[in-house]
Protein backbone atom coordinates (compact mmCIF):
# COMPACT_ATOMS: atom_id res chain seq x y z
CA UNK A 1 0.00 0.00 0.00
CA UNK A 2 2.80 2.54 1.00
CA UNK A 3 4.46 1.93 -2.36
CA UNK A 4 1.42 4.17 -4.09
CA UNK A 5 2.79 6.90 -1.43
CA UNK A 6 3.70 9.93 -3.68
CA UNK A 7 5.82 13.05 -3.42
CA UNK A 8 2.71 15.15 -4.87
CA UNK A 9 0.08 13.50 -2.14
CA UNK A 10 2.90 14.68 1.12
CA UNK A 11 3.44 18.13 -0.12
CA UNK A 12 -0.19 18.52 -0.51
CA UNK A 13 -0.28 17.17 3.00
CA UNK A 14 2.40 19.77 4.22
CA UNK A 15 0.99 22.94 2.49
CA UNK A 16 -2.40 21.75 4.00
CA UNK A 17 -0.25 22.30 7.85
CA UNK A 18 1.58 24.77 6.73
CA UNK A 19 -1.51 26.97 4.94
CA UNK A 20 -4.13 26.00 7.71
CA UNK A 21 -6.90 24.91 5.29
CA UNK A 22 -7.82 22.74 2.11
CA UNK A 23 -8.29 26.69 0.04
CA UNK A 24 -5.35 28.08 1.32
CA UNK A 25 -2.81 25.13 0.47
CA UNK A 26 -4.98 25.27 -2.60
CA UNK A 27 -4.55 29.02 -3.43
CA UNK A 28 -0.71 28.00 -2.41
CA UNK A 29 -0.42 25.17 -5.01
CA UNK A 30 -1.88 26.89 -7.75
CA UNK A 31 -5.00 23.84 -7.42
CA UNK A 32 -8.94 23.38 -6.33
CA UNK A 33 -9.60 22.77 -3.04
CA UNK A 34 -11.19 19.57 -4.14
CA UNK A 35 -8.18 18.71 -5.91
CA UNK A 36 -6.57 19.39 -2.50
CA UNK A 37 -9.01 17.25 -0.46
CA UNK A 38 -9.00 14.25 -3.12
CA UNK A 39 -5.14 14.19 -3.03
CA UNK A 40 -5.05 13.94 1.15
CA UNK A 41 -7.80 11.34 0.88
CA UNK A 42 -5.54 9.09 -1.11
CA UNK A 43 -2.61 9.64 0.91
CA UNK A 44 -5.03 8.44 3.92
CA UNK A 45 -6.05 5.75 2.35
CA UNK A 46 -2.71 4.94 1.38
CA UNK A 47 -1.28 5.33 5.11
CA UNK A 48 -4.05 3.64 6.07
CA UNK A 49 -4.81 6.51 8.81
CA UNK A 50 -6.63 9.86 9.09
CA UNK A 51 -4.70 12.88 8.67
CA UNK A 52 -6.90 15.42 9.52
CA UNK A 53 -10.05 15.76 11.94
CA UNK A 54 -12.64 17.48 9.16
CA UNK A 55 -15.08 18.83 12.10
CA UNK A 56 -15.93 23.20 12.06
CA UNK A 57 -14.20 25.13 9.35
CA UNK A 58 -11.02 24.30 9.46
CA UNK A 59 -9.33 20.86 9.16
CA UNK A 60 -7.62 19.53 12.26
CA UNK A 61 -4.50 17.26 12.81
CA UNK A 62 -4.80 14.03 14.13
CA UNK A 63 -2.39 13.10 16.51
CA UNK A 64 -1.42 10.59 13.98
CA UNK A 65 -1.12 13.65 11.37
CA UNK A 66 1.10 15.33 13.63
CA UNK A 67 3.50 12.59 13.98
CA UNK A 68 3.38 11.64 10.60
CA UNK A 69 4.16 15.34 9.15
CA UNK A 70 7.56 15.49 10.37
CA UNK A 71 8.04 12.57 8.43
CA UNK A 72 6.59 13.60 5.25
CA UNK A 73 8.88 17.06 5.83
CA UNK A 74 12.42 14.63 5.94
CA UNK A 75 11.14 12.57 2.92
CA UNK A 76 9.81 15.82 0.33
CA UNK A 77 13.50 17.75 1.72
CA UNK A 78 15.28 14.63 0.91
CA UNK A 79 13.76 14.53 -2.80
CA UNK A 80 14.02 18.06 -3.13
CA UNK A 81 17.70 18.06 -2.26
CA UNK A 82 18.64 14.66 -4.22
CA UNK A 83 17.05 16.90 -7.41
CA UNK A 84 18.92 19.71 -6.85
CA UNK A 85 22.43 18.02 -6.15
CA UNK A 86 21.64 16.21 -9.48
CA UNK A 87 21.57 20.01 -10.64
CA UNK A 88 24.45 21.11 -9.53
CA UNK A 89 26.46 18.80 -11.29
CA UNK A 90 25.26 20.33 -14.95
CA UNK A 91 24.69 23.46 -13.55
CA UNK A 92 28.03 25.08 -13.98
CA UNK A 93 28.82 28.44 -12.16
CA UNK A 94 26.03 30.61 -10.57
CA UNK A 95 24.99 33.25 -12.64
CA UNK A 96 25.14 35.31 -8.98
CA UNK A 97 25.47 34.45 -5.46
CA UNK A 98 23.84 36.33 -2.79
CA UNK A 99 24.67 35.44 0.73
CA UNK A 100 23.61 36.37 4.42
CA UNK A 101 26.18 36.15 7.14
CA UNK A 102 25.54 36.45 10.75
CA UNK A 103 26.73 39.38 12.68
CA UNK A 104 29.19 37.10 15.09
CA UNK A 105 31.08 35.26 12.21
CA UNK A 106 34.55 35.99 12.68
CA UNK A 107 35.31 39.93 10.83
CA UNK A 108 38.52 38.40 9.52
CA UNK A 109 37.89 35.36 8.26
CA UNK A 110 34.95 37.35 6.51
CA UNK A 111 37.01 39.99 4.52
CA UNK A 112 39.98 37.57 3.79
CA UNK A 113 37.22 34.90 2.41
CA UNK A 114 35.94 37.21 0.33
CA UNK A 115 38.50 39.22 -0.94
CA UNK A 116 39.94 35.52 -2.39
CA UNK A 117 36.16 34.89 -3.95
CA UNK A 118 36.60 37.89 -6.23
CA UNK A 119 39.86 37.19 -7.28
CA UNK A 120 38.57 33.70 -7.75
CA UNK A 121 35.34 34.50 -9.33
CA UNK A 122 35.91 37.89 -10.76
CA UNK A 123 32.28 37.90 -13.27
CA UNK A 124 30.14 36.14 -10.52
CA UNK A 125 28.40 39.09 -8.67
CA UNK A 126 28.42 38.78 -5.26
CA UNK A 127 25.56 40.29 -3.10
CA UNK A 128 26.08 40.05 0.89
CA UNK A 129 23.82 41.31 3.94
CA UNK A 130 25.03 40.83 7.25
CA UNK A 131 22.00 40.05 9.93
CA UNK A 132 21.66 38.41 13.21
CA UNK A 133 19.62 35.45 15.28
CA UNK A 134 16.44 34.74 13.24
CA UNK A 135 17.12 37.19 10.33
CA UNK A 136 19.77 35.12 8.71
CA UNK A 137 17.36 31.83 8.24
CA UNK A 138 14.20 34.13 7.13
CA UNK A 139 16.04 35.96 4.46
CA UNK A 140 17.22 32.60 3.08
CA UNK A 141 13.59 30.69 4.05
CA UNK A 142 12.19 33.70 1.56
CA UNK A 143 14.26 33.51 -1.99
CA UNK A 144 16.03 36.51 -0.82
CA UNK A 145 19.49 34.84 -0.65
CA UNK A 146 20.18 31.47 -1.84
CA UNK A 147 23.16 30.84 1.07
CA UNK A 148 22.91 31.66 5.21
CA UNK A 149 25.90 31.66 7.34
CA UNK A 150 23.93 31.28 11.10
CA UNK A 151 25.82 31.33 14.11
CA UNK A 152 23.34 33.22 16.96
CA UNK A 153 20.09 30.91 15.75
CA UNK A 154 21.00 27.51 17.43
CA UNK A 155 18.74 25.42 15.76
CA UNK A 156 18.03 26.11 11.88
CA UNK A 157 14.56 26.02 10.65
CA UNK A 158 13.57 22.44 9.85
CA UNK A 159 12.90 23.28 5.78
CA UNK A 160 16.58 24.39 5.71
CA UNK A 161 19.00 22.31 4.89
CA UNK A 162 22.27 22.76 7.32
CA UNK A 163 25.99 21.70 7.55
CA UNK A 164 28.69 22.40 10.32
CA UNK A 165 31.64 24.97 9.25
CA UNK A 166 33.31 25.61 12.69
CA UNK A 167 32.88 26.89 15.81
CA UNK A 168 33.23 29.94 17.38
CA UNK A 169 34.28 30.34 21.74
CA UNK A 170 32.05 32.73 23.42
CA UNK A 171 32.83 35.07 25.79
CA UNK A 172 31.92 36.78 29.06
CA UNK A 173 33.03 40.11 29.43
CA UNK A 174 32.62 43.57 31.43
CA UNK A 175 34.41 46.36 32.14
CA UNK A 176 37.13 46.98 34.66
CA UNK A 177 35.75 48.37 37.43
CA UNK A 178 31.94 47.29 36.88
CA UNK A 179 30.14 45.20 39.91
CA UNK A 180 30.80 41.88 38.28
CA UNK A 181 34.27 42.30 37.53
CA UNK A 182 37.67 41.18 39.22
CA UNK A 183 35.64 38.15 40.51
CA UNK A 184 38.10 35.26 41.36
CA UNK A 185 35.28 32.59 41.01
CA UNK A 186 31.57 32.17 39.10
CA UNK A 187 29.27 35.12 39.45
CA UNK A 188 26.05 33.42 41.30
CA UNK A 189 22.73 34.37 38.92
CA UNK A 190 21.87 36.84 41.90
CA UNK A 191 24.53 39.15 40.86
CA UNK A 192 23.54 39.23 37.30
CA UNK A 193 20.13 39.61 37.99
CA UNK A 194 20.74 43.28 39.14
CA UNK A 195 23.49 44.33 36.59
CA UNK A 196 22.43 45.39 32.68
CA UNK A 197 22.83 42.71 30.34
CA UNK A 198 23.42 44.01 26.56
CA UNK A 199 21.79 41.90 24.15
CA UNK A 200 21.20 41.95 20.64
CA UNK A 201 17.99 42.26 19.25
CA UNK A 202 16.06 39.98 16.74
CA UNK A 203 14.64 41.82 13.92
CA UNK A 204 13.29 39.09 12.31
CA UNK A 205 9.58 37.49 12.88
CA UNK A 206 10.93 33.77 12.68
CA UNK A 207 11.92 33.94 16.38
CA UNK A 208 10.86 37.05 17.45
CA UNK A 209 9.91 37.07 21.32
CA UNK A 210 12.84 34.39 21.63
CA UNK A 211 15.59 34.73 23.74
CA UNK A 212 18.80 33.07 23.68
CA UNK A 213 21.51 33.40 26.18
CA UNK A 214 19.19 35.54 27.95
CA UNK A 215 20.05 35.19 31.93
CA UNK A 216 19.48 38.79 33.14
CA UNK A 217 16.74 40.53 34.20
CA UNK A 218 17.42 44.48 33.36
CA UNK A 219 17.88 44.04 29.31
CA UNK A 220 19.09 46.36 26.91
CA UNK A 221 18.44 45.29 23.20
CA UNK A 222 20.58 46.34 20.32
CA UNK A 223 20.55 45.72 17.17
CA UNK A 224 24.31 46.59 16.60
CA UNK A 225 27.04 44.55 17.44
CA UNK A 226 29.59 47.85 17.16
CA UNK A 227 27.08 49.39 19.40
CA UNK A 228 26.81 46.53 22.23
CA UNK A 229 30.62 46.36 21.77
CA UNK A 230 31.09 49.98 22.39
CA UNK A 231 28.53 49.74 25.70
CA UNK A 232 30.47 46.89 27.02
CA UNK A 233 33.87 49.16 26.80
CA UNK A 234 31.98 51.66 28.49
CA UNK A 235 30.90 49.70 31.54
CA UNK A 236 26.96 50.08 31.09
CA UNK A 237 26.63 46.62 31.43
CA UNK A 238 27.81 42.90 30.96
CA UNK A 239 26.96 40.69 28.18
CA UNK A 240 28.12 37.68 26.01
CA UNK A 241 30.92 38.60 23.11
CA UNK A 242 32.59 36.07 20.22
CA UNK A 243 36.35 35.74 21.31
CA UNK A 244 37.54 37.33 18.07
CA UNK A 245 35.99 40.53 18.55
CA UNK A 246 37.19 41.14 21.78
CA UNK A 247 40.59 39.13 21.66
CA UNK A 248 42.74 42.79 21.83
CA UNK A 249 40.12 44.06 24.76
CA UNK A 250 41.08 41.49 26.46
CA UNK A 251 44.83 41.40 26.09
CA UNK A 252 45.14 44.99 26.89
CA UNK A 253 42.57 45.19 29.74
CA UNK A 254 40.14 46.92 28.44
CA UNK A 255 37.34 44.09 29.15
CA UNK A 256 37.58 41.30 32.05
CA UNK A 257 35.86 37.62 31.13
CA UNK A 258 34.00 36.49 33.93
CA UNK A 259 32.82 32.88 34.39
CA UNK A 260 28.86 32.59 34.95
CA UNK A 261 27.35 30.38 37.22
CA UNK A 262 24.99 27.91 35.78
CA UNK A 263 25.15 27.81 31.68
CA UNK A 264 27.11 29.67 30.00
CA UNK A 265 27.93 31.43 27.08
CA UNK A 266 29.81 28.73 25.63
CA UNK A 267 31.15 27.28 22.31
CA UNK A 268 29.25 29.07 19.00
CA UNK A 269 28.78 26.78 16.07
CA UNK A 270 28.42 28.60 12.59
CA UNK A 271 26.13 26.49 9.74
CA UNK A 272 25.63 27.03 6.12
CA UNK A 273 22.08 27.14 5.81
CA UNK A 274 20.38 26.65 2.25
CA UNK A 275 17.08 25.19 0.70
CA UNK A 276 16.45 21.66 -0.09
CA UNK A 277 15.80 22.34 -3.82
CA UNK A 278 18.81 25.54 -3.80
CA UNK A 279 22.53 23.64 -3.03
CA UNK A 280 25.36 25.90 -3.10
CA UNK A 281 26.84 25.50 -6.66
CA UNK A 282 30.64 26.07 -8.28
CA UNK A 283 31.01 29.36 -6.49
CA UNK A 284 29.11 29.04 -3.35
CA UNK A 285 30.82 25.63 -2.17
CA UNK A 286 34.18 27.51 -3.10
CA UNK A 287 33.47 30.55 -0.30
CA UNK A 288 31.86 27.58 2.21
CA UNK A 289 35.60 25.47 1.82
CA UNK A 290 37.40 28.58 1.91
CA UNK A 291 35.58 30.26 5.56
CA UNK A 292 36.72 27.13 6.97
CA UNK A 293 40.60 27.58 5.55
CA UNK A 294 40.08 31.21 6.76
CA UNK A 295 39.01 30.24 10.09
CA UNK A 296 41.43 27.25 10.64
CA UNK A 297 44.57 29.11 10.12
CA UNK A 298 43.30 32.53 12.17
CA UNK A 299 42.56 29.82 14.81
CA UNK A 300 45.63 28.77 14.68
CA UNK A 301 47.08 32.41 14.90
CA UNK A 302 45.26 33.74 18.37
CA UNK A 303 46.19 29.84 19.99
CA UNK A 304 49.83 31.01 20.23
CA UNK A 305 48.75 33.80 22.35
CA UNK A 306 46.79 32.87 24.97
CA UNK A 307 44.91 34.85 27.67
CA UNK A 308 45.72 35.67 30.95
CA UNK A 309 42.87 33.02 32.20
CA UNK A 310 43.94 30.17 29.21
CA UNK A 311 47.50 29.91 30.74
């Protein structure tokens, strides 16, 4: 029975989740609702289960819908992403590449990478945005760029397709002389919960109202990283930096690291994020290989000067 399973009937089933209704995923697919409702009859009677709960206006999952959804998700991503690897083997060099990079990724390895890409690529135009947290995914989620660099958003959206670069260290930092600093063990959560922590923002609706490393209670939002940087060196608060941009602060005194009690900032791990049917072709895998060269070597660099606290 599952063998008459096809890719058609599950993204039918998805758009009808994703949309709401039998009309919207219609409007969606370009199709009749009825066309819409025939197709997720099939696929129930292929499953051999009910989908959806067709009681009041809207269409309802079934628990064994909901389960079953995630499934149908990993199985249309898979097809879409076998197609388009099958692409990019004819495909040749992208006409353009337009690419979203997360605010943390390492400044360096950035401007090196990409000074090398249009030496390398000198007639592929290159478009680049630089965002932060949710941003990065929903610009790439949209058509708006075909490659994401994420390194603030955790977890990727699951209809992205992710892979591992590197990671980044994280760090704790204030400024000499603030309440939290010159602390010879972890600051207990009672301490921070009366000192600023400088955040940044999330201007995107994907995970707006979401908070990660969060652990204060008197926030200040930016939506700078120059500008939370400049705060921090001005001792109106305390708040979590990448190593890299603070590695001279550091070294010169300018900023103390503190170790948290309870989690911490931790280790930062940057993805490529694409779509299923969208894989990085000639030009794109070329900048993804050469961020990780980039990184490794400036890595590399900052181990053979260690901080006061790595020695």
């Amino acid at each position: 029975m599952l063998d008459g399973v096809s890719l058609d009937q599950l993204r039918t089933f998805i758009a009808a989740v994703d949309h709401g209704s039998f009309s919207a995923a219609g409007r969606a697919l370009g199709r009749a609702q009825s066309v819409v409702s025939q197709a997720i009859g099939n696929l129930e009677g292929q499953l051999g289960v009910m989908l959806f709960q067709r009681i009041g206006r809207y269409p309802q999952l079934t628990i064994e819908g909901t389960h079953l959804v995630a499934d149908a998700r990993r199985i249309v991503t898979g097809a879409d992403g076998l197609k388009a690897k099958a692409r990019s083997f004819v495909s040749g060099l992208e006409p353009e590449l337009s690419i979203v990079v997360d605010v943390m990724f390492p400044q360096a390895c950035l401007t090196h990478a990409l000074s090398s890409f249009k030496q390398r690529f000198p007639s592929t135009p290159l478009r680049l945005y630089v965002e932060a947290l949710g941003a990065v995914a929903q610009m790439v989620i949209e058509g708006r760029c075909s490659l994401g660099i994420t390194g603030t958003l955790p977890y990727p959206p699951p209809t992205l397709m992710a892979e591992r670069l590197f990671s980044e260290r994280m760090m704790t930092v204030v400024a000499p002389g603030s309440p939290l600093s010159g602390r010879t063990g972890p600051v207990p959560l009672k301490d921070l919960m009366v000192e600023t922590q400088l955040v940044l923002t999330d201007r995107s609706s994907l995970t707006d109202g979401t908070d990660y490393g969060v652990q204060g209670s008197n926030i200040w939002r930016l939506a700078d990283l120059g500008a939370k940087h400049a705060f921090l060196l001005a001792g109106l608060g305390w708040g979590h930096m990448p190593r890299w941009l603070v590695l001279d602060d550091l070294k010169e005194g300018r900023l103390e690291s503190i170790e948290l009690e309870g989690p911490a900032a931790g280790i930062m791990p940057f993805q490529a994020v694409y779509r299923a049917g969208q894989l990085p072709g000639l030009a794109g895998r070329w900048l993804l290989e050469r961020f990780c060269t980039e990184m490794s070597g400036f890595q590399a660099s900052t181990i053979r000067y260690p901080l006061k606290d790595e020695r």
